[in-house]
Protein backbone atom coordinates (compact mmCIF):
# COMPACT_ATOMS: atom_id res chain seq x y z
CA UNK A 1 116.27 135.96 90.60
CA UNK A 2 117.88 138.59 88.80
CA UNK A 3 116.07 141.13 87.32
CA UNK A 4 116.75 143.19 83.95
CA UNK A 5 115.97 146.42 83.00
CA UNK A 6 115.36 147.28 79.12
CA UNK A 7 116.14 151.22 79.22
CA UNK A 8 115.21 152.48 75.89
CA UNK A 9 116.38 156.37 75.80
CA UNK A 10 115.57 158.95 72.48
CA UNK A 11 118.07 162.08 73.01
CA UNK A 12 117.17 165.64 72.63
CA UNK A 13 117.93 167.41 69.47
CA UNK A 14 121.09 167.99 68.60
CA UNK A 15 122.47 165.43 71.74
CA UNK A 16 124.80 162.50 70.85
CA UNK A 17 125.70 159.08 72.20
CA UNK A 18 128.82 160.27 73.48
CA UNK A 19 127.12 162.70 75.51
CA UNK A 20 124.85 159.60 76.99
CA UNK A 21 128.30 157.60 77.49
CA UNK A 22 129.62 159.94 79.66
CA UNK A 23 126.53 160.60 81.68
CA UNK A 24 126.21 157.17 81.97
CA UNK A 25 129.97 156.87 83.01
CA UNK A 26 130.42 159.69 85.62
CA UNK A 27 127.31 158.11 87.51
CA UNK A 28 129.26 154.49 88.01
CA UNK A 29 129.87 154.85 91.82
CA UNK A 30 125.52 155.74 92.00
CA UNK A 31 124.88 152.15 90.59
CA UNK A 32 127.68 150.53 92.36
CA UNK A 33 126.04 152.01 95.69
CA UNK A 34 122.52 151.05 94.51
CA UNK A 35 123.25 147.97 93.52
CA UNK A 36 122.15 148.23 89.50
CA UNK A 37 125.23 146.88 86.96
CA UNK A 38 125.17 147.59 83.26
CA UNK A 39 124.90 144.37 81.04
CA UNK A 40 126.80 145.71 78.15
CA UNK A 41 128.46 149.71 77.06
CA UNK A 42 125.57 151.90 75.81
CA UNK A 43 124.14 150.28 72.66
CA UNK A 44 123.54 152.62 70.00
CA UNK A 45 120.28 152.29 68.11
CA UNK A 46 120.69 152.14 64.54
CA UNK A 47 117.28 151.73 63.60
CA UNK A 48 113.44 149.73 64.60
CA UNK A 49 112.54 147.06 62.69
CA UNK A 50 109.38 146.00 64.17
CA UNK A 51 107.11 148.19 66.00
CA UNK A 52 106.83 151.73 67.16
CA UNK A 53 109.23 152.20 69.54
CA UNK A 54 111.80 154.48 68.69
CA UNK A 55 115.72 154.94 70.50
CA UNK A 56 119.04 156.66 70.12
CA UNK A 57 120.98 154.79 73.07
CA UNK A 58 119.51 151.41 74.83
CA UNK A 59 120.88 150.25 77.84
CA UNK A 60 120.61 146.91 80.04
CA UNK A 61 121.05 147.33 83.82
CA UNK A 62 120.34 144.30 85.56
CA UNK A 63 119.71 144.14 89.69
CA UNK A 64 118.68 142.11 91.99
CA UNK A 65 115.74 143.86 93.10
CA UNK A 66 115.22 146.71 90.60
CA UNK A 67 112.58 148.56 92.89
CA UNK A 68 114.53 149.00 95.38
CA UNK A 69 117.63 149.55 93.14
CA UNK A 70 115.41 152.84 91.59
CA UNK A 71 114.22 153.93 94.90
CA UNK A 72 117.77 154.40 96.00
CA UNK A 73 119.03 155.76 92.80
CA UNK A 74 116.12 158.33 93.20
CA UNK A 75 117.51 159.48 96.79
CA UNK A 76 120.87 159.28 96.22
CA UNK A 77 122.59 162.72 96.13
CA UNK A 78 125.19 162.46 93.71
CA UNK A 79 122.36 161.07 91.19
CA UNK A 80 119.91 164.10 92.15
CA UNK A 81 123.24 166.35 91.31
CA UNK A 82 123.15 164.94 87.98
CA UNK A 83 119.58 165.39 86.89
CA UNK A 84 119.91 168.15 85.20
CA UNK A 85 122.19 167.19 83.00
CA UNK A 86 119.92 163.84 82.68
CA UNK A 87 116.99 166.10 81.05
CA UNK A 88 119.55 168.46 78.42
CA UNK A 89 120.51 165.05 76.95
CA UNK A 90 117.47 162.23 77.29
CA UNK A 91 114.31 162.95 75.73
CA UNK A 92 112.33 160.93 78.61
CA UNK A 93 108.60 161.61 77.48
CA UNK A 94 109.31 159.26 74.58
CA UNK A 95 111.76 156.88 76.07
CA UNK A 96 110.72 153.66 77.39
CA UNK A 97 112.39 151.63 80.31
CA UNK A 98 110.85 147.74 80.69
CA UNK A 99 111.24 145.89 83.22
CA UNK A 100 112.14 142.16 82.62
CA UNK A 101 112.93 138.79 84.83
CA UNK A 102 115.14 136.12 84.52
CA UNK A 103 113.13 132.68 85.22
């Protein structure tokens, strides 16, 4: 079963969505390796209209086996290389990712 994950990202002040794009872009090959495929482009929030949640850019990766699919995202070089540039752009204290299943 394929699973889905619901990455729901607020930037950092002054950071834009076409800053997240292009993050998101130059890190292709790392989810090709790991085995995690985007659903859609970057979505870009426009606003919530239920709940408490807030987002700039929402994402859906889906994977067969999103654990391990993290785990080897986490350890992969090229990714690690990236980080920093991960945390000038994504407010991640009040982002949420969910993880969801297809039945």
């Amino acid at each position: 079963m394929s699973q889905l994950l619901l990455d729901i990202l607020k930037l950092k002040p002054g950071k834009t969505a076409a800053e997240a794009t292009a993050y998101f872009d130059s890190l292709k090959p790392v989810f090709e390796r790991v085995g995690l495929s985007r659903s859609d482009v970057p979505l870009v929030a426009l606003k919530t209209l239920r709940g408490s949640t807030e987002a700039d850019v929402v994402n859906l990766w889906q994977s067969n086996d999103a654990a391990t699919s993290m785990g080897a995202m986490a350890a992969d070089a090229e990714y690690q290389s990236k980080v920093p540039l991960r945390d000038e752009i994504f407010d991640l204290e009040n982002s949420t990712v969910i993880l969801t299943q297809r039945s």
